[in-house]
PDB file of N, CA and C in Angstrom:
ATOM      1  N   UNK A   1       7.005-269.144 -94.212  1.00  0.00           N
ATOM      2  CA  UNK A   1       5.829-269.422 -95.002  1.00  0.00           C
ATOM      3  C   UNK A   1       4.761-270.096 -94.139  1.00  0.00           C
ATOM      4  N   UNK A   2       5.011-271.052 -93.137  1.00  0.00           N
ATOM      5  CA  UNK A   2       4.245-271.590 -92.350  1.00  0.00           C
ATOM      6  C   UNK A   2       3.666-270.842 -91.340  1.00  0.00           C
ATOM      7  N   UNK A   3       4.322-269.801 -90.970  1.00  0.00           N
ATOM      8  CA  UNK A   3       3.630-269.042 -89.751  1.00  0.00           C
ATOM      9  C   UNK A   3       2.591-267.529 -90.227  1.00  0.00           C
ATOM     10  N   UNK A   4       3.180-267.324 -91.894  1.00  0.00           N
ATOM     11  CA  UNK A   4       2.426-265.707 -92.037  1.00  0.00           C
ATOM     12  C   UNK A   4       1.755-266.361 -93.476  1.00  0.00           C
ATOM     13  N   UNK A   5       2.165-267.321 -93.645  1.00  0.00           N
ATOM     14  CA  UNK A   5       1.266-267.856 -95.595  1.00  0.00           C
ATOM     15  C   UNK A   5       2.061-266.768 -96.291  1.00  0.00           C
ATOM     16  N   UNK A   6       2.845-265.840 -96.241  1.00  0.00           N
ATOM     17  CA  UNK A   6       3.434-265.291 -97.284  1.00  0.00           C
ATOM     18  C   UNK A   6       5.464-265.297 -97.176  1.00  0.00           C
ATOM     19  N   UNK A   7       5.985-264.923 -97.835  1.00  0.00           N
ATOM     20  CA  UNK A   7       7.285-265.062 -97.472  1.00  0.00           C
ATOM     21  C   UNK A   7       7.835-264.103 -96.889  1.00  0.00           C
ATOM     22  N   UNK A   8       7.364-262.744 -96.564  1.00  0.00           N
ATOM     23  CA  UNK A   8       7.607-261.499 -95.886  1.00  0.00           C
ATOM     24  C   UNK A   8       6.694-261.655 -94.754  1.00  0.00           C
ATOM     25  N   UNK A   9       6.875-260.974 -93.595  1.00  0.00           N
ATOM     26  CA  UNK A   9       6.008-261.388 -92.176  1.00  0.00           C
ATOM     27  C   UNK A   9       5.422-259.644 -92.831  1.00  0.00           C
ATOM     28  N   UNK A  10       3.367-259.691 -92.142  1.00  0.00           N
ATOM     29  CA  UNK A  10       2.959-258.735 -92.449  1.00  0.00           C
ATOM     30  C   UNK A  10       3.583-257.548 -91.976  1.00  0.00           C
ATOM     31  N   UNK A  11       3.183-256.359 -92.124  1.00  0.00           N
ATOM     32  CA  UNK A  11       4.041-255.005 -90.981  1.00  0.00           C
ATOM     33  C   UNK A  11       3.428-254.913 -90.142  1.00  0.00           C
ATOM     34  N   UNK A  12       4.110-254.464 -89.138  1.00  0.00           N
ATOM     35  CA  UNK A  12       3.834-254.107 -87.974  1.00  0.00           C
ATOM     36  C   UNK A  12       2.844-252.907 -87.440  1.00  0.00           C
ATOM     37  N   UNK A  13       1.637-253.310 -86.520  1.00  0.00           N
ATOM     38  CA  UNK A  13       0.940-252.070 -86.544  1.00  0.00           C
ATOM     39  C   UNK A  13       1.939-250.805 -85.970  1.00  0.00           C
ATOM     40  N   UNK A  14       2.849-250.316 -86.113  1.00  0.00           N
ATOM     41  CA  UNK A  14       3.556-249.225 -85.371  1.00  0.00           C
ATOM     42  C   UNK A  14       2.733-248.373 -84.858  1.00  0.00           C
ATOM     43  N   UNK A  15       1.768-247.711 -85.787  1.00  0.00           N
ATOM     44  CA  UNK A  15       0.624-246.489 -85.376  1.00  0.00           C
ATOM     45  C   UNK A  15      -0.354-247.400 -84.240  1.00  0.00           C
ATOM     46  N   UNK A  16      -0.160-248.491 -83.403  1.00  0.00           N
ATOM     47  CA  UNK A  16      -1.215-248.525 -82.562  1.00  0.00           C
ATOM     48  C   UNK A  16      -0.161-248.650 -81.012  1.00  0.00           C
ATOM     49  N   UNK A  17       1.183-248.701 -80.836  1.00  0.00           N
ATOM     50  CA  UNK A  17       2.244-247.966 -79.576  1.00  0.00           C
ATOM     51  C   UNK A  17       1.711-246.491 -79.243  1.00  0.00           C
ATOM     52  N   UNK A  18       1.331-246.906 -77.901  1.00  0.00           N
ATOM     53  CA  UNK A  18       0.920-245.676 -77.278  1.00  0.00           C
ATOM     54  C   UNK A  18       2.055-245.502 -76.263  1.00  0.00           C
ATOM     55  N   UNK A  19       2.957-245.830 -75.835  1.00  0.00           N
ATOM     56  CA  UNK A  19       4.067-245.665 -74.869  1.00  0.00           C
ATOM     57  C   UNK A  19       4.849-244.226 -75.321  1.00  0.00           C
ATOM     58  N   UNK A  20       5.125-243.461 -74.300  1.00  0.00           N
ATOM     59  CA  UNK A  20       5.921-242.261 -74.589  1.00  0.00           C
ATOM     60  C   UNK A  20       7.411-242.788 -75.121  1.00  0.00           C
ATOM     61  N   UNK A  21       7.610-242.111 -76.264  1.00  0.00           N
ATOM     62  CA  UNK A  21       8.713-242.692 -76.977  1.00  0.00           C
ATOM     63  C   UNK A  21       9.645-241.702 -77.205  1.00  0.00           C
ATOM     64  N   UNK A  22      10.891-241.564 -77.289  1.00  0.00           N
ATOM     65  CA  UNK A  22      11.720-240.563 -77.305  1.00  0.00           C
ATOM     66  C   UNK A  22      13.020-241.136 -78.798  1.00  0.00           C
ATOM     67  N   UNK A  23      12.905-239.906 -79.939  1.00  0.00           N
ATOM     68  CA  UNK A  23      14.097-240.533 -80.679  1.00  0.00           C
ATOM     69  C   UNK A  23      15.176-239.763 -80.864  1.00  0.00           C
ATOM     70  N   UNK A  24      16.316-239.850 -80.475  1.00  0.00           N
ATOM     71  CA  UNK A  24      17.461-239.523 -80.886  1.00  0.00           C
ATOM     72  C   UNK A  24      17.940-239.890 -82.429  1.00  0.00           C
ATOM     73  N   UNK A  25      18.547-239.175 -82.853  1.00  0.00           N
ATOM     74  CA  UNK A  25      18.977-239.218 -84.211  1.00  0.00           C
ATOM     75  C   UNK A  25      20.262-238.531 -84.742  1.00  0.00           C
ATOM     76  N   UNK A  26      20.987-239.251 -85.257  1.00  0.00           N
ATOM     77  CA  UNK A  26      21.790-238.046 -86.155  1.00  0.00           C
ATOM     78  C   UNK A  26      21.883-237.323 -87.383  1.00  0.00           C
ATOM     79  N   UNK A  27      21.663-236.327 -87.862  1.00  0.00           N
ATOM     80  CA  UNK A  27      21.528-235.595 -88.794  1.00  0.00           C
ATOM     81  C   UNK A  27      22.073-235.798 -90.116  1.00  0.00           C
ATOM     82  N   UNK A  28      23.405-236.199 -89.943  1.00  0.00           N
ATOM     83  CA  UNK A  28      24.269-235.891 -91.878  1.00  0.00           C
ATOM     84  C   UNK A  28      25.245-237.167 -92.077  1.00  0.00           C
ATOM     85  N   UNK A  29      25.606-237.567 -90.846  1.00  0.00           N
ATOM     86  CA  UNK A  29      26.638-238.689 -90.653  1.00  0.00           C
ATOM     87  C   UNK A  29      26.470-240.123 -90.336  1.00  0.00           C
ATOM     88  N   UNK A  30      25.108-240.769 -90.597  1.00  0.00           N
ATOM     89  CA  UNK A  30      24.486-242.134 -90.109  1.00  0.00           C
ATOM     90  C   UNK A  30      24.541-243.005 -91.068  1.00  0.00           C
ATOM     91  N   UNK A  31      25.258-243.507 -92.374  1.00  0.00           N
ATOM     92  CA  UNK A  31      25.005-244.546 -92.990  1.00  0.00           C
ATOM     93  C   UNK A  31      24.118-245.931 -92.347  1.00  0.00           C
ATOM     94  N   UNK A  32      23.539-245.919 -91.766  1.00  0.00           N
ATOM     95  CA  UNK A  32      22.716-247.141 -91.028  1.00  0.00           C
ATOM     96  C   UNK A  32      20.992-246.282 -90.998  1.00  0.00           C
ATOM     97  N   UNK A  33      20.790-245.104 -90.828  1.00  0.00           N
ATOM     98  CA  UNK A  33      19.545-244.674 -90.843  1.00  0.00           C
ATOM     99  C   UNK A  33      19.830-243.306 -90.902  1.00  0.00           C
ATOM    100  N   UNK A  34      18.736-242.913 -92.077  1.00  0.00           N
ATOM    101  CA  UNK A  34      18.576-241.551 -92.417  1.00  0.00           C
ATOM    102  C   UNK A  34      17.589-240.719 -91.912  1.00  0.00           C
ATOM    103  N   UNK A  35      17.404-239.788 -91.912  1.00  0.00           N
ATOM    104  CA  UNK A  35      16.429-238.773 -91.554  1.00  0.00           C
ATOM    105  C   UNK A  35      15.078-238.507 -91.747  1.00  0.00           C
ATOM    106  N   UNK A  36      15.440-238.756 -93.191  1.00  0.00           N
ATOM    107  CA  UNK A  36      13.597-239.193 -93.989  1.00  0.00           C
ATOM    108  C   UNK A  36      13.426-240.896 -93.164  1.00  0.00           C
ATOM    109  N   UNK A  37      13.790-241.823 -93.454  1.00  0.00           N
ATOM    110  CA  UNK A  37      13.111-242.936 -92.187  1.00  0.00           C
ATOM    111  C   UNK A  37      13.107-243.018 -90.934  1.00  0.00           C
ATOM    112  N   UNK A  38      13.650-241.649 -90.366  1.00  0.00           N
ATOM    113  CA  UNK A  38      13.368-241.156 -88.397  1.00  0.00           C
ATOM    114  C   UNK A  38      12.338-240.517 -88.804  1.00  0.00           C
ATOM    115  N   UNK A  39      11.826-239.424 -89.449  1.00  0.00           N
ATOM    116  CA  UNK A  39      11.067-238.720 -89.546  1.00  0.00           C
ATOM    117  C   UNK A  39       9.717-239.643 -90.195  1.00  0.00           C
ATOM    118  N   UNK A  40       9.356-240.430 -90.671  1.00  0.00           N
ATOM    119  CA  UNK A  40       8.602-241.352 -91.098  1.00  0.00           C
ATOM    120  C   UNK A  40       7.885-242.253 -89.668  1.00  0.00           C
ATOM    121  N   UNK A  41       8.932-242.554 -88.717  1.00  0.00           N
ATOM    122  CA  UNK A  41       8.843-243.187 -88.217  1.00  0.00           C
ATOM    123  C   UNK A  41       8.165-242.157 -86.796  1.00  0.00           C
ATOM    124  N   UNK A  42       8.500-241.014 -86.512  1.00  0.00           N
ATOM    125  CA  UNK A  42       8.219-240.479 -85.498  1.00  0.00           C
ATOM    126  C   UNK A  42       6.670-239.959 -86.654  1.00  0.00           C
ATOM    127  N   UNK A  43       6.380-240.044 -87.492  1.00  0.00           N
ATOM    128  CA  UNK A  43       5.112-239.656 -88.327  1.00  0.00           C
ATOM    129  C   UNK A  43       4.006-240.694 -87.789  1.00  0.00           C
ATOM    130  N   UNK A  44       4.801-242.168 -87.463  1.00  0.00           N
ATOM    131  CA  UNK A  44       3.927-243.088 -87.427  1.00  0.00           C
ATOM    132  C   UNK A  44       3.465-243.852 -86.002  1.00  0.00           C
ATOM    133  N   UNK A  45       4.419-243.081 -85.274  1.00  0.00           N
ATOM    134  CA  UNK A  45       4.487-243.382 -83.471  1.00  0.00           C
ATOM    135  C   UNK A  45       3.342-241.833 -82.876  1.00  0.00           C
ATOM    136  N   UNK A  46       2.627-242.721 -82.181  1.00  0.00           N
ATOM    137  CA  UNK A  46       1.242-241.557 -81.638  1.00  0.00           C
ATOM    138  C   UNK A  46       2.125-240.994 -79.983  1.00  0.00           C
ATOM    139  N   UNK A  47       2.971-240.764 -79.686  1.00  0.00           N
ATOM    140  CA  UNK A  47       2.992-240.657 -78.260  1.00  0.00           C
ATOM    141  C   UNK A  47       4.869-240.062 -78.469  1.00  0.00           C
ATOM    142  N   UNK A  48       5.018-239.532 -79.211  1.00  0.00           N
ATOM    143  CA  UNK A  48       6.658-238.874 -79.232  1.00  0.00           C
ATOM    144  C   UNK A  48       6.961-237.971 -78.432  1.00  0.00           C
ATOM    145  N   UNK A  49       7.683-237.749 -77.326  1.00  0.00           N
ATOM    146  CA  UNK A  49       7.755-237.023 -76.514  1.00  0.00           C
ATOM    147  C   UNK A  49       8.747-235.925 -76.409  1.00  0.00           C
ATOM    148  N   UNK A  50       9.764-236.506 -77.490  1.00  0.00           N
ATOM    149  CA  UNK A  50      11.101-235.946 -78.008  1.00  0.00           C
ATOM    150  C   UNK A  50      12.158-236.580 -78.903  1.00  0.00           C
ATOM    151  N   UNK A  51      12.293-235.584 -79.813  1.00  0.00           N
ATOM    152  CA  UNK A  51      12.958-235.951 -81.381  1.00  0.00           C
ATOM    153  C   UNK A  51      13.667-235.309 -81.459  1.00  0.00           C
ATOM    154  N   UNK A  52      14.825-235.677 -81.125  1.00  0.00           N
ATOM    155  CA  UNK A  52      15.867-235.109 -81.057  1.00  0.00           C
ATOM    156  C   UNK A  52      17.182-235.438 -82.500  1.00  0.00           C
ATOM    157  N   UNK A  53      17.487-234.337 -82.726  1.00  0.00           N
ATOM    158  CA  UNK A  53      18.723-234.837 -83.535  1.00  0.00           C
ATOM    159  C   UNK A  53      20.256-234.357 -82.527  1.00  0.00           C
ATOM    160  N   UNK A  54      20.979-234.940 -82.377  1.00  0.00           N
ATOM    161  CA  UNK A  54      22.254-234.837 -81.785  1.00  0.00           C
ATOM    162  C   UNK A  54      23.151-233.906 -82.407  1.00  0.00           C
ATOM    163  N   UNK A  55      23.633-232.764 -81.900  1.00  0.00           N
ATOM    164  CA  UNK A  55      23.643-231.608 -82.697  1.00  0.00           C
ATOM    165  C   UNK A  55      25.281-231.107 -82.532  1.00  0.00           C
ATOM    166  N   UNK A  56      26.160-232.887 -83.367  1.00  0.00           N
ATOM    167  CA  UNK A  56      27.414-232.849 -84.284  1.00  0.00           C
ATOM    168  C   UNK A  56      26.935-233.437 -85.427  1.00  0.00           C
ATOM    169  N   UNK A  57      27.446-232.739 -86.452  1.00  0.00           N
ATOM    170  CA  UNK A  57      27.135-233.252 -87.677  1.00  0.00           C
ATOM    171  C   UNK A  57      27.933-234.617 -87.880  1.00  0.00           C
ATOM    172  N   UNK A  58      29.326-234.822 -87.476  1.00  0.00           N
ATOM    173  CA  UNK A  58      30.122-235.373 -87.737  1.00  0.00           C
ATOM    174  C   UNK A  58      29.403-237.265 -86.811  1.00  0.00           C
ATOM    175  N   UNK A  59      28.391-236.734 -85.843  1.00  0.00           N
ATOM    176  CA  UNK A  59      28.080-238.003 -85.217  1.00  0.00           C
ATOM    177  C   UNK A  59      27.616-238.986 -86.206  1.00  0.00           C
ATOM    178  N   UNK A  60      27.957-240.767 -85.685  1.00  0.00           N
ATOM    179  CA  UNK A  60      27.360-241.227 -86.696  1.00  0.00           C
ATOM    180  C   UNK A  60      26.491-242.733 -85.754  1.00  0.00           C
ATOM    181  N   UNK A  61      25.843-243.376 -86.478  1.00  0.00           N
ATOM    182  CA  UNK A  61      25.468-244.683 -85.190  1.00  0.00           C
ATOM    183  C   UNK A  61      26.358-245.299 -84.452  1.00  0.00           C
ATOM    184  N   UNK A  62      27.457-245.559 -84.579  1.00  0.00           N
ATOM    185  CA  UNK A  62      29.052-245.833 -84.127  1.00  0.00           C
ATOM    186  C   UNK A  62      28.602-245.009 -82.629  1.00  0.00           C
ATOM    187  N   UNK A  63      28.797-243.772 -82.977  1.00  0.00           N
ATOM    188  CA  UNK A  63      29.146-242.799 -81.865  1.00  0.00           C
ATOM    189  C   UNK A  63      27.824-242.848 -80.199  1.00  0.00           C
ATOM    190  N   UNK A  64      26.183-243.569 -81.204  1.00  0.00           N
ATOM    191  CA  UNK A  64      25.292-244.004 -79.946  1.00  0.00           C
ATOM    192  C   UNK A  64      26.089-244.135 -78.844  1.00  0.00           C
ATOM    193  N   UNK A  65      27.250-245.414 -79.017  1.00  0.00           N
ATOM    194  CA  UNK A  65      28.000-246.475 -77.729  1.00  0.00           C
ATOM    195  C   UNK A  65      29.220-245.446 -77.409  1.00  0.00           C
ATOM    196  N   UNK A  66      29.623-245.772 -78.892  1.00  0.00           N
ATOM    197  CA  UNK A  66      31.530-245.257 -78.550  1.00  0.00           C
ATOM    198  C   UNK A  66      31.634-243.639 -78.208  1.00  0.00           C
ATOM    199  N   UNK A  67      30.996-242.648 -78.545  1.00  0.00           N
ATOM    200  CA  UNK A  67      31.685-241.308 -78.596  1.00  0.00           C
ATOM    201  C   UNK A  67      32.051-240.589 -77.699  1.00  0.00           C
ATOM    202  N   UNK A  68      33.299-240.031 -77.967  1.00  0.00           N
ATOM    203  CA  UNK A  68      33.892-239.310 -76.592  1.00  0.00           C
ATOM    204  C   UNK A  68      33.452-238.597 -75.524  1.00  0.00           C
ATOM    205  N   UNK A  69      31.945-237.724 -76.289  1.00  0.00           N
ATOM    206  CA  UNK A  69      31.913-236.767 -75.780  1.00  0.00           C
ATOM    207  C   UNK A  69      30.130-237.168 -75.836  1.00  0.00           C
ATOM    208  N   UNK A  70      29.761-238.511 -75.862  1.00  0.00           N
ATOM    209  CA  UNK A  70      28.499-239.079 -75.746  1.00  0.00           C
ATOM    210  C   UNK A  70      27.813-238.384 -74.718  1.00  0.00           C
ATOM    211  N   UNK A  71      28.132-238.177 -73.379  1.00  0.00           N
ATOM    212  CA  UNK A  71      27.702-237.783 -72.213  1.00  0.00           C
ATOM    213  C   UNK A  71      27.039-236.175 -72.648  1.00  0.00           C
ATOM    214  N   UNK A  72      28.016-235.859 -73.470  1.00  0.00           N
ATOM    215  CA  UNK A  72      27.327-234.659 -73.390  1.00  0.00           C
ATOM    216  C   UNK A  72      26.304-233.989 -74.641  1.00  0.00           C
ATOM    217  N   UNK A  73      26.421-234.652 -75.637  1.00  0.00           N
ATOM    218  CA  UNK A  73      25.780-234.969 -76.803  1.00  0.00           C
ATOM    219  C   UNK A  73      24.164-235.450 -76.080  1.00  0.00           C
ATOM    220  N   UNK A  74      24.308-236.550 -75.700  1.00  0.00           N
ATOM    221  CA  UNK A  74      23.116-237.711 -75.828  1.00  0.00           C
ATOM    222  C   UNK A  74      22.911-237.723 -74.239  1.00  0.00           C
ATOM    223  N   UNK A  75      23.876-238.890 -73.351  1.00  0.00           N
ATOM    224  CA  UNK A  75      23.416-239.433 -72.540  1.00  0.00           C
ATOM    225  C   UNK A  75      22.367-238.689 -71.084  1.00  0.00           C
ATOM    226  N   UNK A  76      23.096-237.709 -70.848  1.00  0.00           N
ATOM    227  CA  UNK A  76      23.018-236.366 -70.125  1.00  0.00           C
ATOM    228  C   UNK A  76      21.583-236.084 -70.421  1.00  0.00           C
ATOM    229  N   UNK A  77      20.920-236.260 -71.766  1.00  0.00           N
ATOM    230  CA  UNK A  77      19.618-235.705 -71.820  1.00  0.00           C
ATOM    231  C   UNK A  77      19.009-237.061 -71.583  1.00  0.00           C
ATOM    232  N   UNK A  78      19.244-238.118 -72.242  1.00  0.00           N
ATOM    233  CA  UNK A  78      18.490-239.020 -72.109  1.00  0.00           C
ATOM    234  C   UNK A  78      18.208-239.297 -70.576  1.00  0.00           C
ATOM    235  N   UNK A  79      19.137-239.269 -69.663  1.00  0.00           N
ATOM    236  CA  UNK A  79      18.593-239.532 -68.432  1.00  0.00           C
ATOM    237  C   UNK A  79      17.874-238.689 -67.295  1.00  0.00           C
ATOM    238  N   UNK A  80      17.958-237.378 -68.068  1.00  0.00           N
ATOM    239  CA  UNK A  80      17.002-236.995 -67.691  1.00  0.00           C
ATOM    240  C   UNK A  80      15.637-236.898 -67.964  1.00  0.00           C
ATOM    241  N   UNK A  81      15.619-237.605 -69.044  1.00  0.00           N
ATOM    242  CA  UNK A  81      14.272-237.813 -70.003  1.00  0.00           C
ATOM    243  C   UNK A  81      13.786-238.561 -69.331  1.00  0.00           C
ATOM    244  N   UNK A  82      14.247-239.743 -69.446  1.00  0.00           N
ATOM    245  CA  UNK A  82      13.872-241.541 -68.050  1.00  0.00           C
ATOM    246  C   UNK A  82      13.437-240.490 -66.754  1.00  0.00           C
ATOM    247  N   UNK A  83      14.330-239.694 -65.835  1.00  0.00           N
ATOM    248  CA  UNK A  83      13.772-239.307 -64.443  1.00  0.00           C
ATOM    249  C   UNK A  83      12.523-238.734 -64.872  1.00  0.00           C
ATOM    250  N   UNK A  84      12.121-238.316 -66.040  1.00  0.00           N
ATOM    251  CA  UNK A  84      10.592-237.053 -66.233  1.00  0.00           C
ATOM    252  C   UNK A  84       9.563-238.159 -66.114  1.00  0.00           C
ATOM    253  N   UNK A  85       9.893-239.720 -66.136  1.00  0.00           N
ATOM    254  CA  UNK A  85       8.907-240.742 -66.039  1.00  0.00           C
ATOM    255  C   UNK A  85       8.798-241.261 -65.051  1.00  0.00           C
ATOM    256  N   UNK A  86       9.960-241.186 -64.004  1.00  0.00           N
ATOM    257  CA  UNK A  86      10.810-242.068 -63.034  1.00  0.00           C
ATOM    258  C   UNK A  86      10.352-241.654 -61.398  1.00  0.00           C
ATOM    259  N   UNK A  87       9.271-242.447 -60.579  1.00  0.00           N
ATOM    260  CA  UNK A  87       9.253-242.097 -59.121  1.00  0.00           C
ATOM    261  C   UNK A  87      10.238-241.336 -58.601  1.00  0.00           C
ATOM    262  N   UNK A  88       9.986-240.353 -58.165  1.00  0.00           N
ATOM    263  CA  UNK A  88      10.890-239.097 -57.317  1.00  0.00           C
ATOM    264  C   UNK A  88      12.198-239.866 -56.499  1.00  0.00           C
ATOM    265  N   UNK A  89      12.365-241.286 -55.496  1.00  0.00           N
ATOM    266  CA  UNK A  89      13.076-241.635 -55.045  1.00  0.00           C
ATOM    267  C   UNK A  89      14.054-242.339 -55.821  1.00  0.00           C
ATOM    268  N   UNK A  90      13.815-242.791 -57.239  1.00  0.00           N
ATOM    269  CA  UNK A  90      14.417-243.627 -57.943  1.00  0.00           C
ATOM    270  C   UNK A  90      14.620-242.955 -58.849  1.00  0.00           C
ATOM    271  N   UNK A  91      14.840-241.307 -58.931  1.00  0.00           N
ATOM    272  CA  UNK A  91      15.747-240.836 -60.162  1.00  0.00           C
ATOM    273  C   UNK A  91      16.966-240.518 -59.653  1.00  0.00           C
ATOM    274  N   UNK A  92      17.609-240.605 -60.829  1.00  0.00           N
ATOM    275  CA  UNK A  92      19.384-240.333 -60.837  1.00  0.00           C
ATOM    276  C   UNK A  92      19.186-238.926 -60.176  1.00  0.00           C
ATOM    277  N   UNK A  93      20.366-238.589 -59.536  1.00  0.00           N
ATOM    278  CA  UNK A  93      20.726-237.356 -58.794  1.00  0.00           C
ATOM    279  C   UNK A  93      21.565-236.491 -59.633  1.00  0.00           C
ATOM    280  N   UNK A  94      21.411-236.100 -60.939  1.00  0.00           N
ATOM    281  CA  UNK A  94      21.972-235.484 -61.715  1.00  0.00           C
ATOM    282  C   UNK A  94      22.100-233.709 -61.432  1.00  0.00           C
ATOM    283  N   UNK A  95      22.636-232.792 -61.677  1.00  0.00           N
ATOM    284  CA  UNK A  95      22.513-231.674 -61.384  1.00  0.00           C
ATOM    285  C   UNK A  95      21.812-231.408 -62.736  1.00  0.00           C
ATOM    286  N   UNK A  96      20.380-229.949 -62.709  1.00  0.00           N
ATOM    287  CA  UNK A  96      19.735-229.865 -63.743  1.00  0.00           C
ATOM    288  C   UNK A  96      20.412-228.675 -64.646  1.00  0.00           C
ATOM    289  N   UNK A  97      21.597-227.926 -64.172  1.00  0.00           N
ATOM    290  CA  UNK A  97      22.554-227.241 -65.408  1.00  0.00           C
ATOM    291  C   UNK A  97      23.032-228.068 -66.259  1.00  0.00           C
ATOM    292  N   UNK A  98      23.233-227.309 -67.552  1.00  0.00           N
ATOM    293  CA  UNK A  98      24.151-228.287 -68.811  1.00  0.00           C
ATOM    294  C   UNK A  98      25.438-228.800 -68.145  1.00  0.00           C
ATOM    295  N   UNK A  99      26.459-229.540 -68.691  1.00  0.00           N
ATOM    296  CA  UNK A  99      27.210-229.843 -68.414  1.00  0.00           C
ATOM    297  C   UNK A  99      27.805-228.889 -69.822  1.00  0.00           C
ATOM    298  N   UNK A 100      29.369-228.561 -69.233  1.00  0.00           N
ATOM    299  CA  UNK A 100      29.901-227.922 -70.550  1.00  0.00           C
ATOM    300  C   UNK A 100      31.293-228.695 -71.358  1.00  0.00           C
TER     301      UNK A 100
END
């Protein structure tokens, strides 16, 4: 109450992040965040570079950290996403075929 005069802090300008932003998501299996509030949210970010949904249905936010087969789902793209930003000497040395 002392810092905003109301008991909720105002919202956040989201629509004024201009940083290239990238969202991963999962589709059917996320009890923690749904699709309509990724999709809201990439509505309200000016600079999305990639919106991705992770393409097991069965994935769920759990699976971000833990999943077996994360590398090949998620991580694998994400780092190559980081090198598309990343000085030529300081990207990972990844090979650019899928992994299977």
């Amino acid at each position: 109450m002392k810092l905003y005069g109301t008991p909720l802090p105002h919202d956040y300008p989201i629509g004024k992040i201009t940083i290239p932003t990238a969202i991963y998501y999962s589709c059917c299996n996320d009890f923690l965040s749904s699709v309509k509030d990724t999709k809201l949210l990439k509505n309200q970010l000016r600079n999305v570079v990639k919106f991705y949904s992770v393409p097991d249905k069965k994935f769920n936010h759990g699976d971000f950290l833990w999943a077996k087969d994360g590398y090949k789902l998620l991580y694998r793209d994400t780092i190559l996403l980081i090198d598309d930003y990343t000085p030529a000497p300081y990207r990972s040395k990844l090979p650019l075929d899928p992994i299977n």
